[in-house]
PDB file of N, CA and C in Angstrom:
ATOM      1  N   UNK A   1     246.767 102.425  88.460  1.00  0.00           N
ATOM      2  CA  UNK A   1     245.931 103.033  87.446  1.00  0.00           C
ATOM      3  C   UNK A   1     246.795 103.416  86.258  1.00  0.00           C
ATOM      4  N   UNK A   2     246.631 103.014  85.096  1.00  0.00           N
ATOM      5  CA  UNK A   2     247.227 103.139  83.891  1.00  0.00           C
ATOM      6  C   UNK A   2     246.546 104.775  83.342  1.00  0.00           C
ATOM      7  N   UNK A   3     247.850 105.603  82.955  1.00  0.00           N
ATOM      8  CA  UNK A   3     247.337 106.476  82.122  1.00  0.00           C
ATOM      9  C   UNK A   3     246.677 106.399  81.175  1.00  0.00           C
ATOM     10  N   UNK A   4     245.593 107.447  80.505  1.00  0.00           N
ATOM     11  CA  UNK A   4     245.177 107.062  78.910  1.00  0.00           C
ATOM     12  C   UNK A   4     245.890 107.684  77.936  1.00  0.00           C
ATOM     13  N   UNK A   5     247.018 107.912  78.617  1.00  0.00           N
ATOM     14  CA  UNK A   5     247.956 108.722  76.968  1.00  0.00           C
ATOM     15  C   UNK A   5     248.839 107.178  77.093  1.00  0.00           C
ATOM     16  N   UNK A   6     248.905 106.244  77.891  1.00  0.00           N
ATOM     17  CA  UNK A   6     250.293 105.179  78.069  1.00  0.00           C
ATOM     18  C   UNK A   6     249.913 104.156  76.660  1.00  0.00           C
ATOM     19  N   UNK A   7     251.385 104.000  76.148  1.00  0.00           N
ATOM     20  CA  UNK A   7     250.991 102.916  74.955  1.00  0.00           C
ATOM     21  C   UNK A   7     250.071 101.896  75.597  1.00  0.00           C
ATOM     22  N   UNK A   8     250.078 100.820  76.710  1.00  0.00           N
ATOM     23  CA  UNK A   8     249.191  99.871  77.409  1.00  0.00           C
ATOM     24  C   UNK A   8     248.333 100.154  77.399  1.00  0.00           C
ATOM     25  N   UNK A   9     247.696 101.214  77.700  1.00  0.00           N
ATOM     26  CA  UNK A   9     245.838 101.813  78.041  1.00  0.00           C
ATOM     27  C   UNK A   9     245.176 101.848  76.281  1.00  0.00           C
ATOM     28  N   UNK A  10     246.304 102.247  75.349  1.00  0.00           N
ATOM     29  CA  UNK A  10     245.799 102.478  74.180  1.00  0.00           C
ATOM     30  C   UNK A  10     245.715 100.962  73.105  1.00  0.00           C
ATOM     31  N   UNK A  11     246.556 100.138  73.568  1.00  0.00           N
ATOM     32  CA  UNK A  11     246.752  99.177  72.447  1.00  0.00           C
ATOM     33  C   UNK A  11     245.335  98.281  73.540  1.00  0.00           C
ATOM     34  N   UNK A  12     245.001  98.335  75.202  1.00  0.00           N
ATOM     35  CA  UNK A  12     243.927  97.794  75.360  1.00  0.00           C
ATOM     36  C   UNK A  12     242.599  97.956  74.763  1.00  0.00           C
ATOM     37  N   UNK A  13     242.691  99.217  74.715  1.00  0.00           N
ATOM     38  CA  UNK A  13     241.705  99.926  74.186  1.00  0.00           C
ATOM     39  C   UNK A  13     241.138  99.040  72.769  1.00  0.00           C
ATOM     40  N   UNK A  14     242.195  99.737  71.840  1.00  0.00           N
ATOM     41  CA  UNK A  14     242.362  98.661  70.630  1.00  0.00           C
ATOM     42  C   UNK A  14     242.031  96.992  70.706  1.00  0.00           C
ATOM     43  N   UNK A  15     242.353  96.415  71.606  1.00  0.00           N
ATOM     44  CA  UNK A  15     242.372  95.113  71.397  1.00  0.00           C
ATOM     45  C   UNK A  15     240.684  95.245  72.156  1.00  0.00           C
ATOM     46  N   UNK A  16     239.819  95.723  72.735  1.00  0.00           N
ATOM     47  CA  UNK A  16     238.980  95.501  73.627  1.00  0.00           C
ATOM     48  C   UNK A  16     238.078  95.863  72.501  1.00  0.00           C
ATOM     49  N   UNK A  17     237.924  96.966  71.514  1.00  0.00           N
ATOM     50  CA  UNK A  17     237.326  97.298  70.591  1.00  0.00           C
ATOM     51  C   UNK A  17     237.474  96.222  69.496  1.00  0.00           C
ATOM     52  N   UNK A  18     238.140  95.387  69.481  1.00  0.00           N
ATOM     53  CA  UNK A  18     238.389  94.180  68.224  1.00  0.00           C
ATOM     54  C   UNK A  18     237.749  92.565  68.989  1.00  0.00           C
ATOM     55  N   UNK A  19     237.602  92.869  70.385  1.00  0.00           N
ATOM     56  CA  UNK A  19     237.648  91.519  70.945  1.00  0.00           C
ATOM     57  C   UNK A  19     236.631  91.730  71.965  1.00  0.00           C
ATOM     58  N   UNK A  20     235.493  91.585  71.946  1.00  0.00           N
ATOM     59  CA  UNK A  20     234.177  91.469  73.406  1.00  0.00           C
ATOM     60  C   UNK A  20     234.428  90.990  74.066  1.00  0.00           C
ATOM     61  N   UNK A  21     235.341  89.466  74.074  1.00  0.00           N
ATOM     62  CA  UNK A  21     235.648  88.792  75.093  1.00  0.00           C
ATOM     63  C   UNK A  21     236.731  89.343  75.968  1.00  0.00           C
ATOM     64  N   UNK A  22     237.797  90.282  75.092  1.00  0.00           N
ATOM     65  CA  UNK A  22     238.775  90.290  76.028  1.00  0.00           C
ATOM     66  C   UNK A  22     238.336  91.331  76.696  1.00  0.00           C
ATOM     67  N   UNK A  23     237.455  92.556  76.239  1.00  0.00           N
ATOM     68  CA  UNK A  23     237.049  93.195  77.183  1.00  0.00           C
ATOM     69  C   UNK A  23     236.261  93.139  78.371  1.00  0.00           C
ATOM     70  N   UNK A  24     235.812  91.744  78.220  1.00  0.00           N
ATOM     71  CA  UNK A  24     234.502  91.255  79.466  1.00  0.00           C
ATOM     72  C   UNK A  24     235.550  90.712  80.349  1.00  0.00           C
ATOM     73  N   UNK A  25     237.111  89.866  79.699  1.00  0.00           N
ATOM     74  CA  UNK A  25     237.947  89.744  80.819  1.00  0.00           C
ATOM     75  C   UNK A  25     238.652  90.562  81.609  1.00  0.00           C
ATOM     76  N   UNK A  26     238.879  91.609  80.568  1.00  0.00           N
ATOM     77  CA  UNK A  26     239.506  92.578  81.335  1.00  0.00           C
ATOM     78  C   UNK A  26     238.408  93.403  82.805  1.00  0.00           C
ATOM     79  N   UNK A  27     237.030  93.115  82.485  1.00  0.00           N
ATOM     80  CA  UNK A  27     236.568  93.670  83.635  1.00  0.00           C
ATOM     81  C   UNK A  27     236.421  92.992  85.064  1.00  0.00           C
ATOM     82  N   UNK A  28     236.889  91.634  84.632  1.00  0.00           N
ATOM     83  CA  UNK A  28     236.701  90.522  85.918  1.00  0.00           C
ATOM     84  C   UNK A  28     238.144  89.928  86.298  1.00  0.00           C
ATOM     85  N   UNK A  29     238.805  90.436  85.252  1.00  0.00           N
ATOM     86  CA  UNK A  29     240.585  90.227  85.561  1.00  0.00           C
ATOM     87  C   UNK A  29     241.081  90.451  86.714  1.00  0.00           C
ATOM     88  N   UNK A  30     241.928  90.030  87.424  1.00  0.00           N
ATOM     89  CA  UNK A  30     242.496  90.451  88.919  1.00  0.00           C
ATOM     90  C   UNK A  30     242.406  89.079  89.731  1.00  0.00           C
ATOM     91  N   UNK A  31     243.053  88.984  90.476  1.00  0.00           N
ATOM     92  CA  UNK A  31     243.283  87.867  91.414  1.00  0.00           C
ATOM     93  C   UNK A  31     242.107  87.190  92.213  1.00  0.00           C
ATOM     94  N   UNK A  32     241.593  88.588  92.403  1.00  0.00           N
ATOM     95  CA  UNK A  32     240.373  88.378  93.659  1.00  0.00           C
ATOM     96  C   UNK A  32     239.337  88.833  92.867  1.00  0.00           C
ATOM     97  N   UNK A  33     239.519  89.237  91.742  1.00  0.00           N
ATOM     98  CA  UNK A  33     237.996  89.898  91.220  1.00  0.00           C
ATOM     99  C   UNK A  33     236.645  88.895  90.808  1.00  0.00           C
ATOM    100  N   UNK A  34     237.190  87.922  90.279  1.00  0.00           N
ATOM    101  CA  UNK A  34     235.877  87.316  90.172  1.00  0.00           C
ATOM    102  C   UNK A  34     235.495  86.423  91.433  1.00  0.00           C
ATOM    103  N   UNK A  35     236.540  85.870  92.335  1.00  0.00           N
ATOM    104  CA  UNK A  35     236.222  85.330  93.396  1.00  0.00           C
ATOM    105  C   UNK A  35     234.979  86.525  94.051  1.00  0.00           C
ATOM    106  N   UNK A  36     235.305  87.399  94.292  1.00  0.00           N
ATOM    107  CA  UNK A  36     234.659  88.666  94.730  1.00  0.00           C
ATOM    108  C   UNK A  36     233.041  88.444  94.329  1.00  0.00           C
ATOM    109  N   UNK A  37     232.905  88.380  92.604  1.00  0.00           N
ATOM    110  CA  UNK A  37     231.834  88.435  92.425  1.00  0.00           C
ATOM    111  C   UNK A  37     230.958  87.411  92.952  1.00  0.00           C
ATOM    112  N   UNK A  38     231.669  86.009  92.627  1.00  0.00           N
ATOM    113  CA  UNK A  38     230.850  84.832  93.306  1.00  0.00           C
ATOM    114  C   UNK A  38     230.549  85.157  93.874  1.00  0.00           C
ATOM    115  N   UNK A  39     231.122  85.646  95.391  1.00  0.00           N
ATOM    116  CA  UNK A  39     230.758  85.784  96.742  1.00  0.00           C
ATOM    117  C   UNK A  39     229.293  86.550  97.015  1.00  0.00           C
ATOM    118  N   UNK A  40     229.505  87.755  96.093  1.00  0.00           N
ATOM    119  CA  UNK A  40     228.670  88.796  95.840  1.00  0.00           C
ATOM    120  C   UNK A  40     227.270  87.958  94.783  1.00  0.00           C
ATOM    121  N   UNK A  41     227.409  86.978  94.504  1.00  0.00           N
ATOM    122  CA  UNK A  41     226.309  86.386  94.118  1.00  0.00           C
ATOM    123  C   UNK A  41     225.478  85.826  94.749  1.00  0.00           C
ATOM    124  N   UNK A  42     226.595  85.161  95.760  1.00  0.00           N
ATOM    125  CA  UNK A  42     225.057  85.198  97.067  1.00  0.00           C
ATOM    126  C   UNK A  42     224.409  85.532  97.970  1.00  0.00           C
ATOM    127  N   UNK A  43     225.023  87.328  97.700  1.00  0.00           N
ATOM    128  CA  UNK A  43     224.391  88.122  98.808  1.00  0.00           C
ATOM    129  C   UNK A  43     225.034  89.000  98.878  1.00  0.00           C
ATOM    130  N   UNK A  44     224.761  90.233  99.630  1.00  0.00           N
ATOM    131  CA  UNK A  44     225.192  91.304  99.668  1.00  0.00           C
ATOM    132  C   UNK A  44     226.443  91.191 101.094  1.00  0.00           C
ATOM    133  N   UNK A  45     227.318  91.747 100.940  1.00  0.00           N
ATOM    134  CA  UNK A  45     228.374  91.165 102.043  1.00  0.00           C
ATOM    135  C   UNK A  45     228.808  92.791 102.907  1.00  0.00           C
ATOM    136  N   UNK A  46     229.125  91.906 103.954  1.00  0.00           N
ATOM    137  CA  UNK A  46     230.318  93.647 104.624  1.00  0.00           C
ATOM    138  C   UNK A  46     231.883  93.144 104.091  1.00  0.00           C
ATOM    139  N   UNK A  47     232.737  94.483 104.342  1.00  0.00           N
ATOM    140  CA  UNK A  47     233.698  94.574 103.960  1.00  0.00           C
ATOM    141  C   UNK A  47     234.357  92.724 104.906  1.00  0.00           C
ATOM    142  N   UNK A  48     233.886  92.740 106.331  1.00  0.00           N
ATOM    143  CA  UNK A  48     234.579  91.971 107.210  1.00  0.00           C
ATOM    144  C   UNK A  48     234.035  90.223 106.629  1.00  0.00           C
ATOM    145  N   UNK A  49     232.959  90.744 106.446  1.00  0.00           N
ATOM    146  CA  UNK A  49     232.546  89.269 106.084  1.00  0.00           C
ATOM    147  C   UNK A  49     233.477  88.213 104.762  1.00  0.00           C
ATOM    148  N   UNK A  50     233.683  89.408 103.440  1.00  0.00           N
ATOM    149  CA  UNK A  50     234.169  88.801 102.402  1.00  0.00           C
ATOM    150  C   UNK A  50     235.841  88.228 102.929  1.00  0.00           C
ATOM    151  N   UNK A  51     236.347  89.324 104.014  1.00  0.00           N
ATOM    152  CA  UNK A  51     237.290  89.049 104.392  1.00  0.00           C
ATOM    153  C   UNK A  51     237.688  87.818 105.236  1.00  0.00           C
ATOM    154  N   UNK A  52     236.683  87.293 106.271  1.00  0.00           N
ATOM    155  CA  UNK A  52     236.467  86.187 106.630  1.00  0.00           C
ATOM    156  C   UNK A  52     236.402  84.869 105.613  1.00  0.00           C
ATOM    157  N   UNK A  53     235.774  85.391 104.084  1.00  0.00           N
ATOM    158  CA  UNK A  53     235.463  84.292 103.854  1.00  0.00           C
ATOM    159  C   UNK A  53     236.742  83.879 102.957  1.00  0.00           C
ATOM    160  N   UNK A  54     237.791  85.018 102.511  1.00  0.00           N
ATOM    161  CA  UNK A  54     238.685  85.096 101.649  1.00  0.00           C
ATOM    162  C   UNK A  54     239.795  85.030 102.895  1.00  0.00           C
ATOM    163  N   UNK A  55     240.743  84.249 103.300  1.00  0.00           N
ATOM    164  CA  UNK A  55     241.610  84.742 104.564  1.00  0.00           C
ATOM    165  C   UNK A  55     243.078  84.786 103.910  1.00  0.00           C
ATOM    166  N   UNK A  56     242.944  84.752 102.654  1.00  0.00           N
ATOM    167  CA  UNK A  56     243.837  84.723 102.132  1.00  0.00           C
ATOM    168  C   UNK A  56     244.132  85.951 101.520  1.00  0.00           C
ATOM    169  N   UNK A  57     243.754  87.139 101.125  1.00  0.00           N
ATOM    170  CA  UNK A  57     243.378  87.992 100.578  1.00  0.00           C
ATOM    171  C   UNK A  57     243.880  89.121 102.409  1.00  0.00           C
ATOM    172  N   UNK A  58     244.372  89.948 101.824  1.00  0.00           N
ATOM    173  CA  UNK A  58     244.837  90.913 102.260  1.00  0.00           C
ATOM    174  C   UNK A  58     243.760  92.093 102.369  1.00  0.00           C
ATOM    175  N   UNK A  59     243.957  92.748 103.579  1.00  0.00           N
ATOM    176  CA  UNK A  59     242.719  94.212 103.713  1.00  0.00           C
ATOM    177  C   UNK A  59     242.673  95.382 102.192  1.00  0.00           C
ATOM    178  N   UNK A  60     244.428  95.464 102.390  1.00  0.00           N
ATOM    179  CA  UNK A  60     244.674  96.202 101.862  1.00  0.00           C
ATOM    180  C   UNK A  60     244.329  96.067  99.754  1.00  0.00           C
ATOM    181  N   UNK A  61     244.488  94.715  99.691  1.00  0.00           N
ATOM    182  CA  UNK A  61     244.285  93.896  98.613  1.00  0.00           C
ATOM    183  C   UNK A  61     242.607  93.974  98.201  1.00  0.00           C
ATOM    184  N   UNK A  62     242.290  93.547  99.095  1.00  0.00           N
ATOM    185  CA  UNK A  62     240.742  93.615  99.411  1.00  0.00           C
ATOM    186  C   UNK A  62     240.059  94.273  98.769  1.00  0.00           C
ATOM    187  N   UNK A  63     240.502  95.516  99.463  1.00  0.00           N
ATOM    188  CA  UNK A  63     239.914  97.247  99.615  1.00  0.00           C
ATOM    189  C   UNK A  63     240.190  97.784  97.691  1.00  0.00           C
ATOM    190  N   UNK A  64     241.085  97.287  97.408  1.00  0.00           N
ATOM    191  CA  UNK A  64     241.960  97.736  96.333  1.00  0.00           C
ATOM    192  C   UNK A  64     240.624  97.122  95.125  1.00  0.00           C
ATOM    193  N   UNK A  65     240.803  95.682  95.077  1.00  0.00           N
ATOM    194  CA  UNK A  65     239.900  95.452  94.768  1.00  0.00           C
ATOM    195  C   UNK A  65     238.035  95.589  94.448  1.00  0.00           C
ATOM    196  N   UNK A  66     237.704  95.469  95.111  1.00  0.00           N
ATOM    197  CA  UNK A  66     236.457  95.953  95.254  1.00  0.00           C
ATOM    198  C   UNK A  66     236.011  97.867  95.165  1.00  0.00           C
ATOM    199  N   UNK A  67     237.171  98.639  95.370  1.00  0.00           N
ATOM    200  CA  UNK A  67     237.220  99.758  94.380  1.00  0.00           C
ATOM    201  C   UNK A  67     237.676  99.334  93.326  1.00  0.00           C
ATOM    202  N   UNK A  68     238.264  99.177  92.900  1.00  0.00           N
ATOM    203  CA  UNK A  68     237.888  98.679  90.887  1.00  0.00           C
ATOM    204  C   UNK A  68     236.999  98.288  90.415  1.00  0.00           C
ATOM    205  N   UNK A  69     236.213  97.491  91.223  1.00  0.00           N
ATOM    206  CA  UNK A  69     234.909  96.740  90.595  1.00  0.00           C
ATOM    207  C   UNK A  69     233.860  97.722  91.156  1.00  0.00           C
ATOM    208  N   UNK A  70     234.132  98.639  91.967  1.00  0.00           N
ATOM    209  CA  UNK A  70     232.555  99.370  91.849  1.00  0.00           C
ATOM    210  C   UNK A  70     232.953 100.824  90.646  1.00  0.00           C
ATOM    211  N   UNK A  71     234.262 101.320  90.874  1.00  0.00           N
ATOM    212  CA  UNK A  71     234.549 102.131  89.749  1.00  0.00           C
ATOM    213  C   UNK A  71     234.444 101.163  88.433  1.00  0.00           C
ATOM    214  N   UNK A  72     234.249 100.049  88.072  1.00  0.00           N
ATOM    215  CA  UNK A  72     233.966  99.757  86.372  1.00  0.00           C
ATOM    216  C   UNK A  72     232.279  99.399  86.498  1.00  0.00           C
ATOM    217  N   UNK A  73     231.722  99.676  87.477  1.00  0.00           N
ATOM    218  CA  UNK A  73     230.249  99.191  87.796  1.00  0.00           C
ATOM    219  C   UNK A  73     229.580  98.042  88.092  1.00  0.00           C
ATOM    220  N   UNK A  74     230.285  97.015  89.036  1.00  0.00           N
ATOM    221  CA  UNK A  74     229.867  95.771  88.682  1.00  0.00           C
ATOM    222  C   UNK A  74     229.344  95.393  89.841  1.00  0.00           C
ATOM    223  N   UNK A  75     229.932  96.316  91.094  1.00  0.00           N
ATOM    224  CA  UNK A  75     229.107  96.310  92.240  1.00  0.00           C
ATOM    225  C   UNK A  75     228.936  97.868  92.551  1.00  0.00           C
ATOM    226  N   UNK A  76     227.647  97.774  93.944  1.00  0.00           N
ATOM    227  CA  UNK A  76     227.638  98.923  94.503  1.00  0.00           C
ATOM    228  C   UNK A  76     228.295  99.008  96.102  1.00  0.00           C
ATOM    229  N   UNK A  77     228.380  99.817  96.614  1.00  0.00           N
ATOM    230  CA  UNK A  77     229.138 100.192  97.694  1.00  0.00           C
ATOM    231  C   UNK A  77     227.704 101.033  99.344  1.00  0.00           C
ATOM    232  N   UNK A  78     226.996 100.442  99.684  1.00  0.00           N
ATOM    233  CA  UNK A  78     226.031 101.218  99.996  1.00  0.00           C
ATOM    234  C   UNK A  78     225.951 101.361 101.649  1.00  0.00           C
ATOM    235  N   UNK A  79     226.168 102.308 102.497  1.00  0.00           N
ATOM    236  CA  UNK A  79     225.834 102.627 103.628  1.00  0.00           C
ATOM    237  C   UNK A  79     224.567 101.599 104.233  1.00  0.00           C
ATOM    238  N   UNK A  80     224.525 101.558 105.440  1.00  0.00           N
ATOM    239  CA  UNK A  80     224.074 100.353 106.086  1.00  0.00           C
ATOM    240  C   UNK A  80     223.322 101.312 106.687  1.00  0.00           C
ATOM    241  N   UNK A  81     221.917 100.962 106.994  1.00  0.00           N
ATOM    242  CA  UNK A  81     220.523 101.577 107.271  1.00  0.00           C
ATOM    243  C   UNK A  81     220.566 101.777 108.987  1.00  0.00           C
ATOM    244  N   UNK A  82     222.022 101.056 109.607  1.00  0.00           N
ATOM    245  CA  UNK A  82     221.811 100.831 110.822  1.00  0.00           C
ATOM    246  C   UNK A  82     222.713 101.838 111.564  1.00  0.00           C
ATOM    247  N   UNK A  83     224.127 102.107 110.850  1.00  0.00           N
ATOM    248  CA  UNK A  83     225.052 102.472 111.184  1.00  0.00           C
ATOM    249  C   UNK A  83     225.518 103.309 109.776  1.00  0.00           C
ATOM    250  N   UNK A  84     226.070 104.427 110.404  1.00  0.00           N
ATOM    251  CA  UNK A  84     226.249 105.309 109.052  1.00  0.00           C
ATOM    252  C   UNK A  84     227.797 104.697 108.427  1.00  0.00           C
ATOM    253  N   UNK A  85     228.351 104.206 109.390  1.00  0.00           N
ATOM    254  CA  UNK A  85     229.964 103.777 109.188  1.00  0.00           C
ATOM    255  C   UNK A  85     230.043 102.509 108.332  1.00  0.00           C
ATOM    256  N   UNK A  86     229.273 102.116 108.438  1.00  0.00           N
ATOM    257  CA  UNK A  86     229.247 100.324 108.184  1.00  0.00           C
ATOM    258  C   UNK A  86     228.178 100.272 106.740  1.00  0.00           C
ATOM    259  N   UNK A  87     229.390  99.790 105.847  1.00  0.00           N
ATOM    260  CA  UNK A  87     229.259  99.194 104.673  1.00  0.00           C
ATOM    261  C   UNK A  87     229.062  97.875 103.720  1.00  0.00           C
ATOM    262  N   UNK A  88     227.963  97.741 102.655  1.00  0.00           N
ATOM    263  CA  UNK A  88     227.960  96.462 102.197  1.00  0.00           C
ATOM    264  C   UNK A  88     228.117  96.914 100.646  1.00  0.00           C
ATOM    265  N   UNK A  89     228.016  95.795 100.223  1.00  0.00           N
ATOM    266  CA  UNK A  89     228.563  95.669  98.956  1.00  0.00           C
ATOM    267  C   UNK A  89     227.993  94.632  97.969  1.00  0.00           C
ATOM    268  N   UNK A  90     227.250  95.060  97.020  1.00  0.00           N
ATOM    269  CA  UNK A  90     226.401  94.362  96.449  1.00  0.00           C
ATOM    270  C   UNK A  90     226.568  94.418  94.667  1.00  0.00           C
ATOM    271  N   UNK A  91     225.911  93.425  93.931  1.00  0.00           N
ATOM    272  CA  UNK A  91     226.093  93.831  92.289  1.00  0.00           C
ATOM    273  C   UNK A  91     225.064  94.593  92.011  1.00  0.00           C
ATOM    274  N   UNK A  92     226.016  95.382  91.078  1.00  0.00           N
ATOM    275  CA  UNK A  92     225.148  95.801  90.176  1.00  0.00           C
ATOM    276  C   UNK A  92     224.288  95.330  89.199  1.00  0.00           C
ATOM    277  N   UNK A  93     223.052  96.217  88.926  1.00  0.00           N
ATOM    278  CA  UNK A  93     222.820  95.810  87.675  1.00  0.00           C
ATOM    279  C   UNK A  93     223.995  94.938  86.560  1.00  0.00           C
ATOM    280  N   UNK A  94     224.716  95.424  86.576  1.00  0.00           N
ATOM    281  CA  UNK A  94     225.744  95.246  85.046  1.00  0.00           C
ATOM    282  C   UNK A  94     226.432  94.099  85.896  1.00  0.00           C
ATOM    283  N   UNK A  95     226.185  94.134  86.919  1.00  0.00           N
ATOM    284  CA  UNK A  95     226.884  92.688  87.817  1.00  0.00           C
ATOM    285  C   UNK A  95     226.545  91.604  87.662  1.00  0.00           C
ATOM    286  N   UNK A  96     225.376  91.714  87.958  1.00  0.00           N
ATOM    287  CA  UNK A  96     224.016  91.038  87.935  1.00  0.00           C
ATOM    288  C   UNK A  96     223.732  90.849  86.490  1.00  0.00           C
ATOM    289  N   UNK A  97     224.070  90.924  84.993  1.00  0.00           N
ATOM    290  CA  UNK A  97     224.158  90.458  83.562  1.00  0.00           C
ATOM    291  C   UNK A  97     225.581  89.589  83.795  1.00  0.00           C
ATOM    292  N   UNK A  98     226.334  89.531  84.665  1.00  0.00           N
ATOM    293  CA  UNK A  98     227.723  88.733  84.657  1.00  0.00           C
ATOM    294  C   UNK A  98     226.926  87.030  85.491  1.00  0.00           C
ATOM    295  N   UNK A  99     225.952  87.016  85.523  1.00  0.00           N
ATOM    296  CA  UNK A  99     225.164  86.103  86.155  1.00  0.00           C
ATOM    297  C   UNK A  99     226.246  84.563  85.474  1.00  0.00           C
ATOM    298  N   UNK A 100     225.681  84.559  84.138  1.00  0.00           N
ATOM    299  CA  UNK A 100     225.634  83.601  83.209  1.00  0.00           C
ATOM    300  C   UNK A 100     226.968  82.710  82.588  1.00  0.00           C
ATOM    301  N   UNK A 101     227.834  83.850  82.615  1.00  0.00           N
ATOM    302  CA  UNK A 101     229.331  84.577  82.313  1.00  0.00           C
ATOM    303  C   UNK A 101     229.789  83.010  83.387  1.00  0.00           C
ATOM    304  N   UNK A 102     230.121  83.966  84.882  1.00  0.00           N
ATOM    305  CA  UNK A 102     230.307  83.423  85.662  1.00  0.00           C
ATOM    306  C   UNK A 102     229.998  81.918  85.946  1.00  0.00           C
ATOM    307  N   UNK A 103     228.743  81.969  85.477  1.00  0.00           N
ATOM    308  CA  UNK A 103     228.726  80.140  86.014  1.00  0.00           C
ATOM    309  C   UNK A 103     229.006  79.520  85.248  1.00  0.00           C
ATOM    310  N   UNK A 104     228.908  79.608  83.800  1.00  0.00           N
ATOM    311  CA  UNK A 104     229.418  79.068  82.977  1.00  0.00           C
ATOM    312  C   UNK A 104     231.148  78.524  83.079  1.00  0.00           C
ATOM    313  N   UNK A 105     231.621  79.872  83.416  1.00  0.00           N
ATOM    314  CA  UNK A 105     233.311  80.049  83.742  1.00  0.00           C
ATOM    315  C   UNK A 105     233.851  78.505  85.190  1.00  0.00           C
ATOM    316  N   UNK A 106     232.612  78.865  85.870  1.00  0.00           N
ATOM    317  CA  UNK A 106     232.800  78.109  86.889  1.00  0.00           C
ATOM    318  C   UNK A 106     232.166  76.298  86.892  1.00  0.00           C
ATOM    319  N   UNK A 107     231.325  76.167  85.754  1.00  0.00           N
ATOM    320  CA  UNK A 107     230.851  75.142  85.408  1.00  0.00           C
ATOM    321  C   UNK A 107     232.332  74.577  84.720  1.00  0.00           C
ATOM    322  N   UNK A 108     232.967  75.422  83.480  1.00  0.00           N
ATOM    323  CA  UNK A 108     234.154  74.634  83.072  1.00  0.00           C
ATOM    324  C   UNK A 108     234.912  74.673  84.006  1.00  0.00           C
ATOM    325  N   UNK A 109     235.317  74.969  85.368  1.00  0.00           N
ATOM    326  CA  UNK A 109     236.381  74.719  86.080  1.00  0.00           C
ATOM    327  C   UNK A 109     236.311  73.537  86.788  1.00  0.00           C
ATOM    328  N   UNK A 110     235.185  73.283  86.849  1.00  0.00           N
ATOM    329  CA  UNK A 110     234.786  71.836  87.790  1.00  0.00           C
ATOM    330  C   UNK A 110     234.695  70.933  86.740  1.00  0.00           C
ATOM    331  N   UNK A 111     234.683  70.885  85.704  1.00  0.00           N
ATOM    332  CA  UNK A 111     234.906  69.858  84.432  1.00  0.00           C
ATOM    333  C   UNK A 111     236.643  69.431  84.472  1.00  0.00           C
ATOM    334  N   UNK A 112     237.800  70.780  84.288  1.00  0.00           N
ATOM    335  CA  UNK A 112     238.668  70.986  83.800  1.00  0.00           C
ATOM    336  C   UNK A 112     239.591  71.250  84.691  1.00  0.00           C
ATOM    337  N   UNK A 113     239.412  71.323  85.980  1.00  0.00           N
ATOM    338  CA  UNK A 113     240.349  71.788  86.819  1.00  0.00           C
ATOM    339  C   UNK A 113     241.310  70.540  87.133  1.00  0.00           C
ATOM    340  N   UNK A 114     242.652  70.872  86.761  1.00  0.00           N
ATOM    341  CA  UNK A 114     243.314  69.910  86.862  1.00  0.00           C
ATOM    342  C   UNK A 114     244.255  69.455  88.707  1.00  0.00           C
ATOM    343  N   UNK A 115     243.894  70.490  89.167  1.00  0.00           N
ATOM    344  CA  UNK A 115     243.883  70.399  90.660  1.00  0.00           C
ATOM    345  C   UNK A 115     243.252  68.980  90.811  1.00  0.00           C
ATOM    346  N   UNK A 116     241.877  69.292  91.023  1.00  0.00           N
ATOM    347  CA  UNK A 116     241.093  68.187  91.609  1.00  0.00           C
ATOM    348  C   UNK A 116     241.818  66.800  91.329  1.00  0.00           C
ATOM    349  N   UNK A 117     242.681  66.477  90.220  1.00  0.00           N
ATOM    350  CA  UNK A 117     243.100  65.707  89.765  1.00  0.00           C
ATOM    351  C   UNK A 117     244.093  64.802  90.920  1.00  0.00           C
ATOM    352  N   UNK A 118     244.988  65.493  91.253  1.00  0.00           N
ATOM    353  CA  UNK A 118     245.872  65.319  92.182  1.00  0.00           C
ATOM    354  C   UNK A 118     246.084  65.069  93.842  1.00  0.00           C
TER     355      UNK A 118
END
């Protein structure tokens, strides 16, 4: 977590106020963060499930993750109707406007990905 007195938090600030885009990246920025959302696009997941589907991705990584994205609002975090312990994880509203964002992002990767190439 970056301070808000740190030169970094302030010149983001600045650049996020000059640039929409970089601020829409900065909210999906992170290794696992937008993988996350995909996932979360097609359904509401448990902590174990995303982890199954990510095996690459660390608990601890995980966990780290998906608190950032419900602290900037993009998912929710909601107790399970069955079990008070057991958690899922779903978009938000403001998640759920990243609809468009996302596929688009993911439409140019399957155009442009130079992986597939090789």
């Amino acid at each position: 977590m970056i301070k808000t007195t740190s030169t970094n938090y302030i010149n983001a600030q600045t650049l996020h106020g000059l640039c929409d885009a970089a601020y829409t990246l900065a909210m999906i920025s992170g290794r696992w963060k937008l993988t996350l959302l995909v996932k979360l696009r097609e359904g509401n997941q448990r902590f174990s499930e995303l982890k199954t589907q990510l095996p690459a991705i660390t608990e601890r990584v995980l966990a780290l993750q998906l608190k950032e994205l419900e602290k900037s609002g993009l998912i929710i975090k909601k107790a399970s109707a069955l079990k008070s312990k057991l958690y899922h994880y779903e978009l938000s509203p403001l998640g759920k406007s990243l609809d468009q964002v996302i596929q688009s992002l993911s439409d140019w990767g399957k155009i442009n990905n130079l992986q597939s190439e090789l």
